[in-house]
Protein backbone atom coordinates (compact mmCIF):
# COMPACT_ATOMS: atom_id res chain seq x y z
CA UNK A 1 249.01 -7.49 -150.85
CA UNK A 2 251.54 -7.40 -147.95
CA UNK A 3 252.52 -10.36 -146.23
CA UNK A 4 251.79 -11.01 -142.55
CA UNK A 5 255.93 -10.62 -141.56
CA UNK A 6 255.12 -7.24 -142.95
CA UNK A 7 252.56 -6.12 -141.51
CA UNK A 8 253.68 -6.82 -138.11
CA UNK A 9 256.67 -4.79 -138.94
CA UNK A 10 254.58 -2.02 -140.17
CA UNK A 11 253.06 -1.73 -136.72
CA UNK A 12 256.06 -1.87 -134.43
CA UNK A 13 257.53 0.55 -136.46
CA UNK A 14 254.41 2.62 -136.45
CA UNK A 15 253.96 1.96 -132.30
CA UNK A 16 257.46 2.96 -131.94
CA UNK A 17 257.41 6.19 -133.33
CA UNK A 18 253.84 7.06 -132.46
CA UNK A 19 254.82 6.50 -128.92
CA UNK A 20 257.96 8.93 -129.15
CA UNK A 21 256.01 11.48 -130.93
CA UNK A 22 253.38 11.63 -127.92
CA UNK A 23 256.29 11.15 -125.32
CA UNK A 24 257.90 14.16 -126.48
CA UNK A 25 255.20 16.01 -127.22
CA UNK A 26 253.55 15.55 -123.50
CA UNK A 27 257.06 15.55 -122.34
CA UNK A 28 257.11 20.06 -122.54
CA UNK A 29 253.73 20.85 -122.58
CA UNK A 30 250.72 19.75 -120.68
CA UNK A 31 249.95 15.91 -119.11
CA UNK A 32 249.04 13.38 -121.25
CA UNK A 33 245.33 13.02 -121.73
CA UNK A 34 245.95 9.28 -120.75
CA UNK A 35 248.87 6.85 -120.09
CA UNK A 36 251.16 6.03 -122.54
CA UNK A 37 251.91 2.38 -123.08
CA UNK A 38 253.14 0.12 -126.23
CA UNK A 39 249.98 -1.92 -125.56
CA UNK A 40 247.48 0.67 -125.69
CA UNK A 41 247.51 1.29 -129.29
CA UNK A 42 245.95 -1.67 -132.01
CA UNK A 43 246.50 -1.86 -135.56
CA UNK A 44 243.21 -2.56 -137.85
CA UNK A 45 243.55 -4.33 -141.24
CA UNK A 46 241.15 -2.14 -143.41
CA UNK A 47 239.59 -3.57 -146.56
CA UNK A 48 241.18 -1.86 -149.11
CA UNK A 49 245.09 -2.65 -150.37
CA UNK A 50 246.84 -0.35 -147.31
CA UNK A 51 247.26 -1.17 -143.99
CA UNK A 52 246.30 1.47 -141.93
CA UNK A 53 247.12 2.09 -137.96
CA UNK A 54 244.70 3.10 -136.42
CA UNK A 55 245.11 4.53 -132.42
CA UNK A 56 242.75 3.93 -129.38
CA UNK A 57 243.29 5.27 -125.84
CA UNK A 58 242.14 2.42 -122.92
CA UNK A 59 239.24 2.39 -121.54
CA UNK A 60 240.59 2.78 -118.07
CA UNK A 61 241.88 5.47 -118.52
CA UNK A 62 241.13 8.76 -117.08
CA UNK A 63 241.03 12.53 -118.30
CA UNK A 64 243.21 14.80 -116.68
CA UNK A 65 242.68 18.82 -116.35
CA UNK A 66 244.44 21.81 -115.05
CA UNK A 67 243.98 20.45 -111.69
CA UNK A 68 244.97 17.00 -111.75
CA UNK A 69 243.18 13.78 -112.68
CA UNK A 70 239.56 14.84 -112.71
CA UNK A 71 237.59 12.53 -110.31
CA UNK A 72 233.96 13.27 -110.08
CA UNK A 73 231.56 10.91 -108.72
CA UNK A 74 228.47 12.81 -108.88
CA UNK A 75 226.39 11.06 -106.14
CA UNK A 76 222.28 11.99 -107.04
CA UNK A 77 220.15 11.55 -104.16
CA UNK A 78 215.99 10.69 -104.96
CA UNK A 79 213.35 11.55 -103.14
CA UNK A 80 212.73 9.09 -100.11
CA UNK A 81 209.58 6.78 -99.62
CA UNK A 82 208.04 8.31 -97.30
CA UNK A 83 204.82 5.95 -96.29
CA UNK A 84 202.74 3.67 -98.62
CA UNK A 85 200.23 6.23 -99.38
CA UNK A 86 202.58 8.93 -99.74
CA UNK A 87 203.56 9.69 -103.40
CA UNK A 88 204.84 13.44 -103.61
CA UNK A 89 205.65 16.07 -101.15
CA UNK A 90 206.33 19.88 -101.59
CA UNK A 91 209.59 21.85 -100.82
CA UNK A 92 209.38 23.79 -97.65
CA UNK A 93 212.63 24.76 -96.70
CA UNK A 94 216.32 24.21 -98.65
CA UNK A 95 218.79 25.11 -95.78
CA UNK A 96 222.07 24.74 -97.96
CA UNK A 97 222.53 25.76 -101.30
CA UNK A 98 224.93 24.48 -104.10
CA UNK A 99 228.53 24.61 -103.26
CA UNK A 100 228.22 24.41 -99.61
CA UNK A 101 229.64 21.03 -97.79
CA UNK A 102 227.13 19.33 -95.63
CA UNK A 103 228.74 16.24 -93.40
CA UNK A 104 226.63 13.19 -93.17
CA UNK A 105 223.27 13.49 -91.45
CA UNK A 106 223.56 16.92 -92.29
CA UNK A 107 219.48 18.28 -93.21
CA UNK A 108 219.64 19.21 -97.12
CA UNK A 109 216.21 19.86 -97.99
CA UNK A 110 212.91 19.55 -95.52
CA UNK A 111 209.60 17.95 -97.44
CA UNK A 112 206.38 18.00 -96.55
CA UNK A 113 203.62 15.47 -96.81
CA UNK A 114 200.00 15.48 -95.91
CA UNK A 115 200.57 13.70 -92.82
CA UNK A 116 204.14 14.56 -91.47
CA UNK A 117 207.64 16.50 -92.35
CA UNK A 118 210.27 14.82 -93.57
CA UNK A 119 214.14 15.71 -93.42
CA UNK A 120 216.20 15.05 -96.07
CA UNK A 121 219.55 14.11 -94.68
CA UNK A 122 222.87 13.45 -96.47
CA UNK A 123 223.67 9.66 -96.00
CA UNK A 124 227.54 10.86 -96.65
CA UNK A 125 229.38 13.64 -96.38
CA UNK A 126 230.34 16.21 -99.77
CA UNK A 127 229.80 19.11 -101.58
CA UNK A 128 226.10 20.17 -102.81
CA UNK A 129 226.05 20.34 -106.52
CA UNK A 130 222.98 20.91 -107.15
CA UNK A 131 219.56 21.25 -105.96
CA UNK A 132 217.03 19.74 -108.42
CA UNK A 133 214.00 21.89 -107.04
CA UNK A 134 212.77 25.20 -105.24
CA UNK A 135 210.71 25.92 -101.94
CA UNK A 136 206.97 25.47 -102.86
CA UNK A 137 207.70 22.88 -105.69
CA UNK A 138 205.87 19.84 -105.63
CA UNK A 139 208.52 16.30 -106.38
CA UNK A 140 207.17 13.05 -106.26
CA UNK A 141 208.74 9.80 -104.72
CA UNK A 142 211.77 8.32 -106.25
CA UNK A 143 212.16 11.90 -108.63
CA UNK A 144 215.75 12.91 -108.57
CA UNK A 145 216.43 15.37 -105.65
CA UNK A 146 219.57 17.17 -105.62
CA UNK A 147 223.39 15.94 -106.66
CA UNK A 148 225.87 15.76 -104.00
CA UNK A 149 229.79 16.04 -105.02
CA UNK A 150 231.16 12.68 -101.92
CA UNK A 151 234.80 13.88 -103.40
CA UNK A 152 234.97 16.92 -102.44
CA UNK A 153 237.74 18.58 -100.01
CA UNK A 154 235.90 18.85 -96.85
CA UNK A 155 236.99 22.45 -95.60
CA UNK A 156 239.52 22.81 -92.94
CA UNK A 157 237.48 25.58 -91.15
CA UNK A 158 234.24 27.87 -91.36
CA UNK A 159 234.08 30.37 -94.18
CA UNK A 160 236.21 33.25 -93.48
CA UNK A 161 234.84 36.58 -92.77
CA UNK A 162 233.47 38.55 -95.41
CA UNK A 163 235.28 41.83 -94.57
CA UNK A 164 233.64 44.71 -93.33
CA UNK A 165 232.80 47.16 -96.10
CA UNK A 166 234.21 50.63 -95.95
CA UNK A 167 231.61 53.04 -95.48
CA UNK A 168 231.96 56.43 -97.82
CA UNK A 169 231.20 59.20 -95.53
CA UNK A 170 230.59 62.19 -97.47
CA UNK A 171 231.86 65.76 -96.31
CA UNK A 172 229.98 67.90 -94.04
CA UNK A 173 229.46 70.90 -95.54
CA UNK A 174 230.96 73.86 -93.98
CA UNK A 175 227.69 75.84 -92.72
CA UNK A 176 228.08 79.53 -94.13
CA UNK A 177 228.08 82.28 -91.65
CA UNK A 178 225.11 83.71 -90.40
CA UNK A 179 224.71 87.54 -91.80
CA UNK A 180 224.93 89.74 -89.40
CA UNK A 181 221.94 90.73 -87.45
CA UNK A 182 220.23 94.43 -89.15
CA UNK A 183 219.00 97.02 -86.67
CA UNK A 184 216.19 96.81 -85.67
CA UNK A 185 213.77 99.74 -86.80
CA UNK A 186 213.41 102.50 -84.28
CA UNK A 187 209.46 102.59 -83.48
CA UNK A 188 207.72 105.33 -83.79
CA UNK A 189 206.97 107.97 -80.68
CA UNK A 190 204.21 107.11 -78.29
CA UNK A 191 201.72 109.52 -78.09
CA UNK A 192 201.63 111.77 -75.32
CA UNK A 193 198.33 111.08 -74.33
CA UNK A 194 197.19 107.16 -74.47
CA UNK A 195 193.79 106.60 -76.11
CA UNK A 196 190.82 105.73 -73.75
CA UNK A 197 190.12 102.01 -73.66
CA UNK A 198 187.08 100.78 -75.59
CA UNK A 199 184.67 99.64 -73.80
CA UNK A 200 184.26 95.87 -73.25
CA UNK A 201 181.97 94.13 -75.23
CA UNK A 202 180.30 90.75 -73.03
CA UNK A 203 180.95 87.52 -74.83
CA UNK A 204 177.97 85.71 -76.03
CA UNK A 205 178.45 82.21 -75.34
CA UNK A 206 180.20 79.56 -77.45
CA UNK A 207 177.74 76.90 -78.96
CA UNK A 208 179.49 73.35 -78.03
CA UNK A 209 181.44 72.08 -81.38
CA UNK A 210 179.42 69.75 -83.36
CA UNK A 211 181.15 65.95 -83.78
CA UNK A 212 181.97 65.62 -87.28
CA UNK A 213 180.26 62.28 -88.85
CA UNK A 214 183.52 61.91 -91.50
CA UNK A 215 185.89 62.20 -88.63
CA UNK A 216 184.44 59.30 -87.02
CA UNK A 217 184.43 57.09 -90.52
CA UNK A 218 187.43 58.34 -92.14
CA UNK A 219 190.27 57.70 -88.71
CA UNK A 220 190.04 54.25 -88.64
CA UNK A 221 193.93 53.55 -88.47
CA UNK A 222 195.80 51.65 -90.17
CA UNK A 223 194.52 48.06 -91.23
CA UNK A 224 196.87 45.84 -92.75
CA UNK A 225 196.59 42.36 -94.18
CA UNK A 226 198.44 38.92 -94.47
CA UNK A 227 198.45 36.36 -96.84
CA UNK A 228 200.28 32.85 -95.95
CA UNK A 229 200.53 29.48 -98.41
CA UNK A 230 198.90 26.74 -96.35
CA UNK A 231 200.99 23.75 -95.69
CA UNK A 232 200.21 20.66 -96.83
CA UNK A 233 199.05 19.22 -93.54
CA UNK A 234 196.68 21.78 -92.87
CA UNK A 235 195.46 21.39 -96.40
CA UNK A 236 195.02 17.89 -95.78
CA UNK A 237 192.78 18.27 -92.68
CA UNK A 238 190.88 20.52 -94.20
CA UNK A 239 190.33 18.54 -96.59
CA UNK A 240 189.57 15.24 -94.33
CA UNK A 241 187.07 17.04 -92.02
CA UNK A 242 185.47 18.44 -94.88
CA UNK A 243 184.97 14.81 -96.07
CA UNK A 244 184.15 13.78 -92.87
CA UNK A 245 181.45 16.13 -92.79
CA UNK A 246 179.99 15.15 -96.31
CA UNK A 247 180.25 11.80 -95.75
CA UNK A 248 178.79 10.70 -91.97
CA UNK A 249 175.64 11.51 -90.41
CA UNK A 250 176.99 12.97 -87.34
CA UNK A 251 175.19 13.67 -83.81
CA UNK A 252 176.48 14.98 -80.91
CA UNK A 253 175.20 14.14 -77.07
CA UNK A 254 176.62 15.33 -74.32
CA UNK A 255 177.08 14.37 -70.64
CA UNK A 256 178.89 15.84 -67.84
CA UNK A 257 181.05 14.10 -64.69
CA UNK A 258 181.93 14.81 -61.58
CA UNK A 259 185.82 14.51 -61.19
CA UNK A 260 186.23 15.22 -57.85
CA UNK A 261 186.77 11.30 -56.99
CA UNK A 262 189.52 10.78 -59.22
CA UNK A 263 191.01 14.58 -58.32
CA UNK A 264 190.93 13.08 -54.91
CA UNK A 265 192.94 9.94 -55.59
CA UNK A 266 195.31 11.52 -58.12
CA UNK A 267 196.10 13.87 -55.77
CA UNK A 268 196.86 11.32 -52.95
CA UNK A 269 198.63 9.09 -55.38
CA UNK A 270 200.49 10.92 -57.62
CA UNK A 271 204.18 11.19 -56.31
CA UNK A 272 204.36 7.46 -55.31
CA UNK A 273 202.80 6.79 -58.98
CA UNK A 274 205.95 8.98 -60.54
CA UNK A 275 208.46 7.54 -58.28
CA UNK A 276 207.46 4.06 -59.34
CA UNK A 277 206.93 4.54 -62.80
CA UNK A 278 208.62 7.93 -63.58
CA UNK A 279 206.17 9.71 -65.43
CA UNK A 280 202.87 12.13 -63.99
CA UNK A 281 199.31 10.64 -63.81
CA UNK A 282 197.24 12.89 -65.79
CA UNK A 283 193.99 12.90 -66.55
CA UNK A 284 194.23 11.17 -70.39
CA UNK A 285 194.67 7.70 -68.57
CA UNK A 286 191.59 7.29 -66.83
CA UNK A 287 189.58 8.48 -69.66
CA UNK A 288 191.37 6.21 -72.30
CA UNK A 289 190.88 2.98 -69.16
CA UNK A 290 187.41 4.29 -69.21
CA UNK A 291 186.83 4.38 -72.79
CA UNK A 292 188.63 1.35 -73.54
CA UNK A 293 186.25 -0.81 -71.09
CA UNK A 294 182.94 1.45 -72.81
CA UNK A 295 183.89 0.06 -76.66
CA UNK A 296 183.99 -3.19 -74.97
CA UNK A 297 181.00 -3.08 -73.59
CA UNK A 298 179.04 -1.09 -76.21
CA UNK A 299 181.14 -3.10 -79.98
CA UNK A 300 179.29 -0.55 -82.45
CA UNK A 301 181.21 2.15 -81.31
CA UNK A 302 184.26 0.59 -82.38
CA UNK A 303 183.21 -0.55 -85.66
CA UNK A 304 182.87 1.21 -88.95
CA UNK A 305 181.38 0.49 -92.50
CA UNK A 306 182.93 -0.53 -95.18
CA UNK A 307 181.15 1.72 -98.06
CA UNK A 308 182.57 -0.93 -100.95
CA UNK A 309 181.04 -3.81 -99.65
CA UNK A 310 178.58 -2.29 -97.74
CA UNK A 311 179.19 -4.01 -94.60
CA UNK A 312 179.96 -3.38 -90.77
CA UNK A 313 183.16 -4.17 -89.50
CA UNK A 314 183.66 -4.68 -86.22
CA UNK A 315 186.87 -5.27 -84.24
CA UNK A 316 187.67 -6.63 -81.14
CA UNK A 317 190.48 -4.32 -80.07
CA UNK A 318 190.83 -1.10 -79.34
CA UNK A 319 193.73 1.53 -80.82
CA UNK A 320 192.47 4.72 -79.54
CA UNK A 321 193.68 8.18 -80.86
CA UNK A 322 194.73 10.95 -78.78
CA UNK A 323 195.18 14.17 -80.64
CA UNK A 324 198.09 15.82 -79.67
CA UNK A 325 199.24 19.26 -80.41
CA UNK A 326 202.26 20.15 -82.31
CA UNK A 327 203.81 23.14 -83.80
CA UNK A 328 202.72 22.10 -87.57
CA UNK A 329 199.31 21.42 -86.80
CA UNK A 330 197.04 18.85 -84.60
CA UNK A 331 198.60 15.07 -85.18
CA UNK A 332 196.95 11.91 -84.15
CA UNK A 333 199.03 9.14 -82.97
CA UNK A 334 197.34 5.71 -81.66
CA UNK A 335 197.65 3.86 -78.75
CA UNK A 336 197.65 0.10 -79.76
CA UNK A 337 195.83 -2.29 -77.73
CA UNK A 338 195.11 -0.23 -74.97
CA UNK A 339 192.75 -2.93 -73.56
CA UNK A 340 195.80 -4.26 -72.59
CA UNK A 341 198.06 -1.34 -71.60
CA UNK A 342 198.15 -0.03 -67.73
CA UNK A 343 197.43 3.24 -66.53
CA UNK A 344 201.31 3.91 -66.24
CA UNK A 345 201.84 2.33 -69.94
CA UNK A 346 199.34 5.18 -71.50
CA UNK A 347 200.95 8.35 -69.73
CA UNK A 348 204.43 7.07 -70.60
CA UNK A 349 203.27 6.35 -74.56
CA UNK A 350 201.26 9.99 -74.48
CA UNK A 351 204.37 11.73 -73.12
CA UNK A 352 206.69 10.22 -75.87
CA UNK A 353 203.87 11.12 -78.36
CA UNK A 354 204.38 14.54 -77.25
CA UNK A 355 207.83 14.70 -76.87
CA UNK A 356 207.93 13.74 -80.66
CA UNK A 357 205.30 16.23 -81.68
CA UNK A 358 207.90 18.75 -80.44
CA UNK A 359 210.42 18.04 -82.04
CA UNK A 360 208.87 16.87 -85.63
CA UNK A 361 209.76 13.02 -85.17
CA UNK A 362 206.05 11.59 -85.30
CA UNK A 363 206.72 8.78 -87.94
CA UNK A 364 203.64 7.67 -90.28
CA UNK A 365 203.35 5.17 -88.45
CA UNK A 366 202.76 6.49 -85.34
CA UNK A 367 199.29 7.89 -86.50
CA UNK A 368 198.22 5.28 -88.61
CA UNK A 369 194.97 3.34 -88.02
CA UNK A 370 193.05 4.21 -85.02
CA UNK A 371 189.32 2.68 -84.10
CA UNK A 372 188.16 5.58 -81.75
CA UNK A 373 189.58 9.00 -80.82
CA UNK A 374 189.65 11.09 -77.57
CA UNK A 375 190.24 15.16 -78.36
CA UNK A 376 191.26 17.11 -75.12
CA UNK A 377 189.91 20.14 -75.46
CA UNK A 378 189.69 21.29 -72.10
CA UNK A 379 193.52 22.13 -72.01
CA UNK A 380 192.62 25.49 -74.05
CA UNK A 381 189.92 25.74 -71.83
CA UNK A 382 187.19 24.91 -73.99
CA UNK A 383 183.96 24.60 -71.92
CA UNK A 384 181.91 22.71 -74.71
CA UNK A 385 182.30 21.52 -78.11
CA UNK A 386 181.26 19.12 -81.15
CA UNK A 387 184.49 16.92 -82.43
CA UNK A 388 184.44 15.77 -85.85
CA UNK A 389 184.83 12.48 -86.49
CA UNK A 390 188.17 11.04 -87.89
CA UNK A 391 186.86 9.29 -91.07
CA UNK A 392 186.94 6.52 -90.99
CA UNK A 393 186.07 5.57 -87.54
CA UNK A 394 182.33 6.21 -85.99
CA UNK A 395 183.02 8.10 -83.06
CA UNK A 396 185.11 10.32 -80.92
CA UNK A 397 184.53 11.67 -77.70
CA UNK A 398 185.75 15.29 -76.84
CA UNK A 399 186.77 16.89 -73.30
CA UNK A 400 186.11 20.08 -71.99
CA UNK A 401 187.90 22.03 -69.16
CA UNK A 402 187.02 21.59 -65.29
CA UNK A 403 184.94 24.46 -63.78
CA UNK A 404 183.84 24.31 -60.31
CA UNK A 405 179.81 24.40 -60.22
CA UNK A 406 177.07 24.29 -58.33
CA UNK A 407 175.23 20.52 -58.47
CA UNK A 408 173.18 18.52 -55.71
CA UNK A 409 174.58 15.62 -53.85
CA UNK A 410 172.58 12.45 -53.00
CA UNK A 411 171.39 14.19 -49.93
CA UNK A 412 169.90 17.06 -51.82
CA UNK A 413 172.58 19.72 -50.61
CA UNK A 414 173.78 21.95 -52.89
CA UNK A 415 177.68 21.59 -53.10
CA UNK A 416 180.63 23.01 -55.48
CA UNK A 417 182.26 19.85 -57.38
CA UNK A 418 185.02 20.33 -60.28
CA UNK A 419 182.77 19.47 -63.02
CA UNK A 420 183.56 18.39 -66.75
CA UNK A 421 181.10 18.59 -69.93
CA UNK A 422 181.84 15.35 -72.14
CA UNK A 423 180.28 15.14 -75.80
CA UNK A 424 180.25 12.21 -78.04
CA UNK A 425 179.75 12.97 -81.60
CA UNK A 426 179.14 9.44 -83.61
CA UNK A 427 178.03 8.51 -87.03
CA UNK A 428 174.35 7.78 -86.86
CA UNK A 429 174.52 5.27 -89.62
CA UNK A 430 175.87 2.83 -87.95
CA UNK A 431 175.21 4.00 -84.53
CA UNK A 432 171.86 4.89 -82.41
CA UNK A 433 171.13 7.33 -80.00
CA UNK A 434 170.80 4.08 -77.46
CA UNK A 435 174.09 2.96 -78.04
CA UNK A 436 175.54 6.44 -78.41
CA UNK A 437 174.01 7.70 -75.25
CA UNK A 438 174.46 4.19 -73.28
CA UNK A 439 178.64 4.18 -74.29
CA UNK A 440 179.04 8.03 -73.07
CA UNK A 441 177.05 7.63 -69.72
CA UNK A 442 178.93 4.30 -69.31
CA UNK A 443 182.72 6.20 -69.65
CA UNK A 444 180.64 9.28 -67.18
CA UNK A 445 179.86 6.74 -64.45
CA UNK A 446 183.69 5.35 -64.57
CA UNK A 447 185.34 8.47 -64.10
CA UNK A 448 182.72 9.34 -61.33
CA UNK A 449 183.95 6.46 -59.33
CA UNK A 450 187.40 5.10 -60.62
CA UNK A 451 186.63 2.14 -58.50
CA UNK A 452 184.45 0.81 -61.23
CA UNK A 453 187.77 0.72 -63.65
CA UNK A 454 189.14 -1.62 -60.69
CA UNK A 455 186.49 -3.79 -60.29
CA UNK A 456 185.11 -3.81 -63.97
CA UNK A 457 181.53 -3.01 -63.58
C-alpha cells in the first residue's frame, strides 16, 4: 500500500509529463481539443493495490474544428399562440429556405388559421438552419418550427450573380447545292387543225350542303379545368354557415327605403364633415346609428340562446359586425359599443378595418364577439339577397345597391327616388315575425328621415 507522500508524488510526476506529452504533441499538429492546464487533470485512487491517473478535460471547455472554436447556438423557434381557440395552423408559404440569412423581423414562414394569417417573423437576426415543416403541413401551437443559426456571419452583400451560362450553338449545316435545273421536255406539235369545242352542257343546280350534326357536337374547343386546395379560412366559413344553416331557424323579410334624404344631406355635408374629422361619410354610419338605436328599442334582436343551459341571453350593448372584404376571404371585425360611438367614430374605425383587411393585419381580436351584423352587399351591386346569420348571434341585416325607381309620394305623384331593398334574416327561435318585422321597419323609417337619429324617435 503506498503512502500518501507517495502518491502525491506519483501524480505531479504523472501531471508533469502528461502535460508535456500533449504540449508537444498539439504543439506541430492540430489545436488542442481543449486548454491545457496543470489543474485540469485529477488523479482517482482506484480500489485495487495501484494507483491509477486517470485524465478529465473541464467542463468549460470548448471543441475546436478546422475553422476555429466551434460556436453554435442553435436558436429553435415554436410555433406562436396565435388566439385562445387557435391550436394548429397549416403552412402556406416558406419564403426562405435553409441557409439563407433573414435579419430580424424578417417573414420566415406564413401560417394560416381558420380565422386570420399569421407571419412568422425572426425575433433576431441569423442563418436558417432548418425548416421543421413543408407548405400544406398542418403544426400545432408550441410544435417546434424551424432552427435559426443567431451566430452566423451576416453577409456583407447580396448573393453574387450566378453567371450566365454559355449557350452551345450547334453548326449550321452547309445547305448542299441545288442540282441543276433538267430541260424541260419539248411538247409535242399542235395539230394543224384545233378540234371543235364540245358543246356546253347547262349546269343543274347545286343542292345547298347539308349541316353536319357531328360537326356541331364534336368542335366544342378546348375546355380545360382547375383544381385549387382551399385555405383554411374559406374552409372554416364553409363550415360555419353550413352550421349556421343546420342549426337556426332562419327567415328572411324584407323592406325597402328611400335614401334620397340622407343622399341629400351627405351630399351638402360631406366636405365640412372630412375637413373636421378627416375621413368620408359613407353610407355604413347611418345604418350602424340606425341599427344601433333599433336593438335598443327592439332587445331580442340582440340576444341569443344559450343551447347548454337553454336560456336567452340578452345584452344591453351593442358590438355590431361589419363584414369587410379582403383579399383572403370576407372577415368580420366588430365595432364595440357603438351605442356610444359618433357618426365620425364608425367611418374612421370601418376605414382602419379596411385598411387592415388590405394588408393582412386584422388581429383575432378584431373580429371576435359581435351581437348583430350588417353585410353590404350593395357595393357589388347586389339588388336583393338572404344573409346568413353569424352563429351565434340571431340576426343580421343585409344591404342592397341603390337603383333609381319609380314610387308615389305623399301627394300621390309618381316620382324617381334612389331606392334601397333591406332584408333581415333572424333566427325564428328566439325571434317573431313582430319583432323581426317591427326592428327592420324601425332602422327603414330612420334612414328615411335621418332627423329621427337626431332627435331619437
Amino acid at each position: 500500500m503506498l503512502s500518501a507522500a507517495a502518491i502525491r508524488a506519483v501524480s505531479r510526476r504523472a501531471t508533469s509529463t502528461a502535460a508535456a506529452a500533449v504540449a508537444s504533441s498539439t504543439s506541430t499538429s492540430a489545436p488542442a481539443l481543449f486548454p491545457v492546464t496543470s489543474s485540469s487533470y485529477h488523479w482517482k485512487k482506484q480500489r485495487d493495490v495501484s494507483s491509477t491517473v486517470v485524465l478529465r478535460a473541464p467542463r468549460y471547455a470548448r471543441y475546436y474544428g478546422t475553422t476555429g472554436w466551434l460556436s453554435m447556438p442553435v436558436k429553435t423557434v415554436d410555433v406562436p399562440t396565435m388566439g385562445d381557440s387557435i391550436t394548429e395552423g397549416t403552412i402556406v408559404d416558406i419564403p426562405v429556405g435553409p441557409g439563407d440569412y433573414v435579419h430580424e423581423d424578417d417573414v420566415v414562414v406564413v401560417l394560416e388559421t381558420d380565422k386570420v394569417s399569421v407571419d412568422v417573423r425572426a425575433s433576431e437576426g441569423g442563418k436558417i438552419v432548418e425548416i421543421l415543416g413543408e407548405v400544406d403541413d398542418v403544426v400545432e401551437v408550441g410544435s417546434a418550427l424551424y432552427r435559426l443559426d443567431t451566430d452566423a456571419d451576416k453577409p456583407a452583400g447580396g448573393a453574387a450573380p450566378s453567371a450566365p451560362k454559355e449557350e452551345t450553338i450547334a453548326p449550321t449545316p452547309t445547305p448542299e447545292p441545288a442540282a441543276a435545273p433538267s430541260k424541260p421536255p419539248t411538247p409535242p406539235p399542235a395539230d394543224a387543225s384545233p378540234a371543235p369545242p364540245a358543246p356546253e352542257k347547262k349546269a343543274s343546280p347545286t343542292p345547298p350542303p347539308m349541316l353536319a350534326m357531328e360537326s356541331v357536337t364534336t368542335n366544342l374547343g378546348p375546355r380545360p379545368e382547375r383544381r385549387s386546395k382551399m385555405s383554411r379560412m374559406r374552409q372554416r366559413v364553409a363550415a360555419r354557415l353550413k352550421e349556421s344553416q343546420n342549426t337556426a331557424a332562419m327567415l328572411t323579410t324584407f323592406q325597402e327605403v328611400d335614401m334620397g334624404n340622407f343622399m341629400e344631406m351627405r351630399h351638402r355635408h360631406k366636405d365640412e364633415f372630412q375637413k373636421k374629422h378627416g375621413v368620408k361619410l359613407g353610407f355604413m354610419s347611418v345604418f350602424v346609428k340606425a341599427c344601433t338605436a333599433a336593438l335598443q328599442e327592439v332587445p331580442a334582436i340582440n340576444a341569443y340562446i344559450d343551447d347548454e343551459s337553454k336560456e336567452i341571453v340578452y345584452r344591453d350593448y351593442c358590438d355590431i359586425s361589419v363584414a369587410v372584404a379582403s383579399p383572403n376571404g370576407l372577415v368580420v371585425p366588430v365595432l364595440r359599443n357603438t351605442e356610444f360611438m359618433s357618426f365620425a367614430d364608425v367611418e374612421r374605425t370601418i376605414a382602419l378595418f379596411g385598411q387592415k383587411a388590405k394588408d393582412g393585419t386584422l388581429a383575432l381580436d378584431d373580429m371576435a364577439g359581435g351581437t348583430f351584423t350588417i353585410s353590404n352587399g350593395g357595393v357589388f351591386g347586389s339588388l336583393m339577397g338572404t344573409p346568413i346569420i353569424n352563429q351565434p348571434q340571431s340576426a343580421i341585416l343585409g344591404m342592397h345597391a341603390t337603383k333609381m325607381r319609380a314610387v308615389v309620394d305623399e301627394k300621390g305623384n309618381v316620382v324617381a327616388r334612389p331606392m334601397m331593398y333591406l332584408a333581415l334574416t333572424y333566427d325564428h327561435r328566439l325571434i317573431d315575425g313582430r319583432e323581426g318585422v317591427t326592428f327592420l321597419k324601425s332602422v327603414a323609417d330612420k334612414i328615411t328621415d335621418p332627423a329621427r337619429l337626431v332627435f331619437d324617435i
